[in-house]
N, C-alpha and C. Protein backbone atom coordinates (compact mmCIF):
# COMPACT_ATOMS: atom_id res chain seq x y z
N UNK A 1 0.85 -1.20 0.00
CA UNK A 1 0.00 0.00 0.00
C UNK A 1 0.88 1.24 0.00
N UNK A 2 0.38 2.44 -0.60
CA UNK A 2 1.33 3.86 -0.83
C UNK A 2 1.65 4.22 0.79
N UNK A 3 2.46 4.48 0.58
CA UNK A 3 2.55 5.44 1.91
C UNK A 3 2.95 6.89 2.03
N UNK A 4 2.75 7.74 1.21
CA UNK A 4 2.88 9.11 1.00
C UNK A 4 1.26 9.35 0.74
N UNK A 5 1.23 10.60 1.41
CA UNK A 5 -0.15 11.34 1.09
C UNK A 5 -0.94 11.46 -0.25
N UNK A 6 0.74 12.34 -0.74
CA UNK A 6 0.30 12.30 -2.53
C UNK A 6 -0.26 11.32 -3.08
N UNK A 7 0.25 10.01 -3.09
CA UNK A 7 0.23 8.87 -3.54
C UNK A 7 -1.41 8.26 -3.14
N UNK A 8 -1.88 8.55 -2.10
CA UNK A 8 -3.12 8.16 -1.47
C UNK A 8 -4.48 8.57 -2.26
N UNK A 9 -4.02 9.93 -2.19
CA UNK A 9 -4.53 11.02 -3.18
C UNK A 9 -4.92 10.27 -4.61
N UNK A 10 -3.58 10.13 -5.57
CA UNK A 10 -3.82 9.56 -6.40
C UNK A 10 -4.36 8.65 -6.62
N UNK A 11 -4.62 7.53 -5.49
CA UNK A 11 -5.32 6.58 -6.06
C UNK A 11 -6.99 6.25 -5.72
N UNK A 12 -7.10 7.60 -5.05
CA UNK A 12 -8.87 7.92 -4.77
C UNK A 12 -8.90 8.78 -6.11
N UNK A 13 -8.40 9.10 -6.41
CA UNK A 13 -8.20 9.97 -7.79
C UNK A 13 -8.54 9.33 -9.70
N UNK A 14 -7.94 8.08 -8.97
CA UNK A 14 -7.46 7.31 -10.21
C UNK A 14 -8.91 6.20 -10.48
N UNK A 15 -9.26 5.99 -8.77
CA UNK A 15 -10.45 5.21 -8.77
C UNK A 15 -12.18 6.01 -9.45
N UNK A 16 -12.04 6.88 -8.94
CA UNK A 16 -13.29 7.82 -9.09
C UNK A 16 -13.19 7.88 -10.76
N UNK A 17 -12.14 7.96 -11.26
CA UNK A 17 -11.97 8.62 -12.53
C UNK A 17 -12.34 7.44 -13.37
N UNK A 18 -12.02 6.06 -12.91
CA UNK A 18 -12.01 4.98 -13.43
C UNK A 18 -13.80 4.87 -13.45
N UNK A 19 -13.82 5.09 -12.49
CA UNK A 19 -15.67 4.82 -12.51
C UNK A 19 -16.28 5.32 -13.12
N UNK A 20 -15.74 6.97 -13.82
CA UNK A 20 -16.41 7.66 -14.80
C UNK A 20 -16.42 7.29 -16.03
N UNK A 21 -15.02 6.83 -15.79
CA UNK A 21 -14.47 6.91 -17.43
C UNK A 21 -15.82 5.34 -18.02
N UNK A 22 -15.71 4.37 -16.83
CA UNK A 22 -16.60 3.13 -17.36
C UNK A 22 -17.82 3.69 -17.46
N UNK A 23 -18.39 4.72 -16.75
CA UNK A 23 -20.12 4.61 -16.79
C UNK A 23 -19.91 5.65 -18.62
N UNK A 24 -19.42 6.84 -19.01
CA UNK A 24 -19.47 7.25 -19.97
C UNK A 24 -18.99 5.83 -21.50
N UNK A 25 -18.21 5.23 -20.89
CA UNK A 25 -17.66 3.95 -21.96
C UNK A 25 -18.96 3.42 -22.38
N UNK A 26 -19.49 2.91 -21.70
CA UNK A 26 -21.12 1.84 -21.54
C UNK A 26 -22.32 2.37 -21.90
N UNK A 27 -22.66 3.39 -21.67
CA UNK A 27 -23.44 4.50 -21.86
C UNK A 27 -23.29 4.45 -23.65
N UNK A 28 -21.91 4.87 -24.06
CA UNK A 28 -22.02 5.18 -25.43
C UNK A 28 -21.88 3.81 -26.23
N UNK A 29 -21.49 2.98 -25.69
CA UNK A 29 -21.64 1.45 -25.87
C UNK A 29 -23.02 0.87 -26.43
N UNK A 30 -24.18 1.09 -25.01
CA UNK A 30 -25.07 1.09 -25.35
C UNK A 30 -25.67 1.76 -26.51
N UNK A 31 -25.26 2.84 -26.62
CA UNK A 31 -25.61 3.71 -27.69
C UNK A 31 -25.29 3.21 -29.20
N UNK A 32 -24.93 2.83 -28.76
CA UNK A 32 -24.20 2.24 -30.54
C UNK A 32 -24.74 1.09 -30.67
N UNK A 33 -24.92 -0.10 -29.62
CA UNK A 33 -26.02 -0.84 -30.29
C UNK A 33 -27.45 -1.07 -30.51
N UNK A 34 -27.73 0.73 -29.86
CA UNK A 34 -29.15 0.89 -30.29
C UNK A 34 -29.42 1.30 -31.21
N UNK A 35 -28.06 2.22 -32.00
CA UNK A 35 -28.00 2.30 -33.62
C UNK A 35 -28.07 1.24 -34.20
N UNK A 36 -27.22 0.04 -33.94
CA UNK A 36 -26.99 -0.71 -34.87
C UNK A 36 -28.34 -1.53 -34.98
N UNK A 37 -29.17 -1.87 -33.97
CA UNK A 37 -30.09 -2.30 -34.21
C UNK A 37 -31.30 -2.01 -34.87
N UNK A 38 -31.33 -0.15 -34.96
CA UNK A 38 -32.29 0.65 -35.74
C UNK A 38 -32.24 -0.03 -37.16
N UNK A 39 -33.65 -0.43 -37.46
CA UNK A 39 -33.85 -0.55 -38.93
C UNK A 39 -34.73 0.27 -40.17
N UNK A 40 -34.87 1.64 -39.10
CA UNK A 40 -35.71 2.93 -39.75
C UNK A 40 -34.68 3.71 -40.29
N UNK A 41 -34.38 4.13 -41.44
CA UNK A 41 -33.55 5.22 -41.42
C UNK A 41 -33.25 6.53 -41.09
N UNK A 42 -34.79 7.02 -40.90
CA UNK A 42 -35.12 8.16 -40.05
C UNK A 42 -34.61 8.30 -38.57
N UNK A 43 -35.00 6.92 -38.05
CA UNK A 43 -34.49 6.70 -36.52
C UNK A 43 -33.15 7.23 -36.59
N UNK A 44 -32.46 5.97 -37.60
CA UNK A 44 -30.99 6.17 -37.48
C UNK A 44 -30.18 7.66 -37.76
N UNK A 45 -30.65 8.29 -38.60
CA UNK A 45 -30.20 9.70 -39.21
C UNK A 45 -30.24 10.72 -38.45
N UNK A 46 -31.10 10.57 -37.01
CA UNK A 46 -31.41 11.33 -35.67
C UNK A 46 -30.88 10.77 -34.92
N UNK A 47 -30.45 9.49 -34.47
CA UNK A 47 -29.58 8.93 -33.55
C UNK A 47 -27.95 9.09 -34.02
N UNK A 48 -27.60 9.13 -35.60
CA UNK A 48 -26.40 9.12 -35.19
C UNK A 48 -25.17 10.12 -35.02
N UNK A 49 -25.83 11.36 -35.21
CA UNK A 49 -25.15 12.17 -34.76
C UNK A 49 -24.81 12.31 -33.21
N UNK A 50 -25.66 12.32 -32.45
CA UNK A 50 -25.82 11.95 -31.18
C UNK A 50 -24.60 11.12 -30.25
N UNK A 51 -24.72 9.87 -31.46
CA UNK A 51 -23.78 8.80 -31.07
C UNK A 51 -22.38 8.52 -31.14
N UNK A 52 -21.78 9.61 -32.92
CA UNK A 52 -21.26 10.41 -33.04
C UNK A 52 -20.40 10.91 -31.87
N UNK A 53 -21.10 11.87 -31.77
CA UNK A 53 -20.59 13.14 -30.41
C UNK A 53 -20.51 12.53 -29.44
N UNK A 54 -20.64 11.42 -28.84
CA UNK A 54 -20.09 10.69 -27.71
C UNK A 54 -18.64 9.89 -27.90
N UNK A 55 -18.95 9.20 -29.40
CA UNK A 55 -17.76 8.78 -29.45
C UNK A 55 -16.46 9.78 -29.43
N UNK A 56 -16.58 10.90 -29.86
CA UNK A 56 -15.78 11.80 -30.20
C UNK A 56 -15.43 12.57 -28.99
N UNK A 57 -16.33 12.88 -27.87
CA UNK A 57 -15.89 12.98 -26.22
C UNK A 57 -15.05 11.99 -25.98
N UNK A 58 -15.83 10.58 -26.02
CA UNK A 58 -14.76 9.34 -25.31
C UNK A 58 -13.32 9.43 -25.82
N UNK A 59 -13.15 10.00 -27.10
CA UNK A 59 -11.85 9.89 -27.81
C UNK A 59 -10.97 11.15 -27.42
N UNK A 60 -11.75 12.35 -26.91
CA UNK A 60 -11.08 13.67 -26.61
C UNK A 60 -10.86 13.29 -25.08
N UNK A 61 -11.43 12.52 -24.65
CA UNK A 61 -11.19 12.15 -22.56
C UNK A 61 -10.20 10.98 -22.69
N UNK A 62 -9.80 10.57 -24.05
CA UNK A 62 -9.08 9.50 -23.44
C UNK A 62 -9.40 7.84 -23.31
N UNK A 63 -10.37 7.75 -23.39
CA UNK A 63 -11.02 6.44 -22.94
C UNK A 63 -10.76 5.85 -23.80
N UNK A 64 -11.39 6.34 -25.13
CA UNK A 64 -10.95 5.21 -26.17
C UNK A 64 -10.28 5.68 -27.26
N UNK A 65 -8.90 5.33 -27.84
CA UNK A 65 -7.79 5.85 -28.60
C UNK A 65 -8.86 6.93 -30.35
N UNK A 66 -8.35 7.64 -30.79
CA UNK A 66 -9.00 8.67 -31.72
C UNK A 66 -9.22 7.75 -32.67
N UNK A 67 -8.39 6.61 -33.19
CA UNK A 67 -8.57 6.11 -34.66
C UNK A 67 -9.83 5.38 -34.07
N UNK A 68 -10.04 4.64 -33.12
CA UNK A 68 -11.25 3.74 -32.22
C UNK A 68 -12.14 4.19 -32.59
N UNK A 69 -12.76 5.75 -32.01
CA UNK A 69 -13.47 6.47 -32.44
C UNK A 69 -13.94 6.69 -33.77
N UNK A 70 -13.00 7.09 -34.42
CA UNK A 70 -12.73 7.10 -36.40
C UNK A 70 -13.83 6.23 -36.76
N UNK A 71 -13.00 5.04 -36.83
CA UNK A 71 -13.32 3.17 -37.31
C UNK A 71 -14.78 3.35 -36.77
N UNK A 72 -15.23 3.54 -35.88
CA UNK A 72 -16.58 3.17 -35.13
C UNK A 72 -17.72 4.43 -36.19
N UNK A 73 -17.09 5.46 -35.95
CA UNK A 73 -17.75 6.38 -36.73
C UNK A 73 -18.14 6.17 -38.45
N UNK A 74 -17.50 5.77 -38.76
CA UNK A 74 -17.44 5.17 -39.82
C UNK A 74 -17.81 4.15 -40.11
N UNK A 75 -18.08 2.98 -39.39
CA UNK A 75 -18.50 2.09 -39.73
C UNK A 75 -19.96 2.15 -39.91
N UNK A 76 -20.90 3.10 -38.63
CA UNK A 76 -21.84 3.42 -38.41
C UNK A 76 -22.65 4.47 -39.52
N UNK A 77 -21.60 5.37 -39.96
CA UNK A 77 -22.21 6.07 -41.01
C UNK A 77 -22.78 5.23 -42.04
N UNK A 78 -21.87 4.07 -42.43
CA UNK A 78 -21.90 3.79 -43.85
C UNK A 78 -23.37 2.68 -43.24
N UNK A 79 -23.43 1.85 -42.12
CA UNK A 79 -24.84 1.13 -41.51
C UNK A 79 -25.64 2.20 -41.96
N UNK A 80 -25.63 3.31 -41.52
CA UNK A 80 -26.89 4.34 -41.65
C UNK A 80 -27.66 4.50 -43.03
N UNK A 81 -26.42 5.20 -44.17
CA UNK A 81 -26.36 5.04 -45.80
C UNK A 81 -26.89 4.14 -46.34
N UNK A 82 -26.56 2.61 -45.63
CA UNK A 82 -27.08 1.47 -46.48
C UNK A 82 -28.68 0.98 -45.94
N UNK A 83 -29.02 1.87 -44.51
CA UNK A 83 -30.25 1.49 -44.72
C UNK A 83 -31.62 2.41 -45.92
N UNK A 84 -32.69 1.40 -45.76
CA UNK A 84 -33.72 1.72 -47.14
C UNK A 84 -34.92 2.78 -45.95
């Protein structure tokens, strides 16, 4: 266990942050496979901007690397495009 203050600090620090970082991860997680499951295109064309802009937080906080984000964004656009 740490034994400096600082160090104590950091790891109530590191924990809290961890808990955020998972509830925002899951959250947009969820989000994406409620796109993917949309089979309206209307639905989808209003959801995915939305879904979008989360991924693109998660990628500006860190959570999940920028190309992650990219790839996901992209994959989702082109789901959206190909629905009728």
């Amino acid at each position: 266990m740490a034994n400096h203050k600082s160090a104590l600090k950091r790891i109530r620090q590191s924990a809290a942050r961890r808990l955020r970082n998972r509830y925002y991860a899951k959250t947009t997680r969820n989000a994406v496979r409620k796109l993917r499951g949309t089979t309206d295109k209307a639905a989808a064309a209003e959801l995915y901007p939305l879904v979008s802009s989360m991924l693109d937080r998660l990628a500006k906080r860190n959570v999940i690397h920028k190309n992650n984000a990219a790839n996901k964004k992209s994959k989702l656009a082109r789901y959206v495009n190909t629905l009728q």
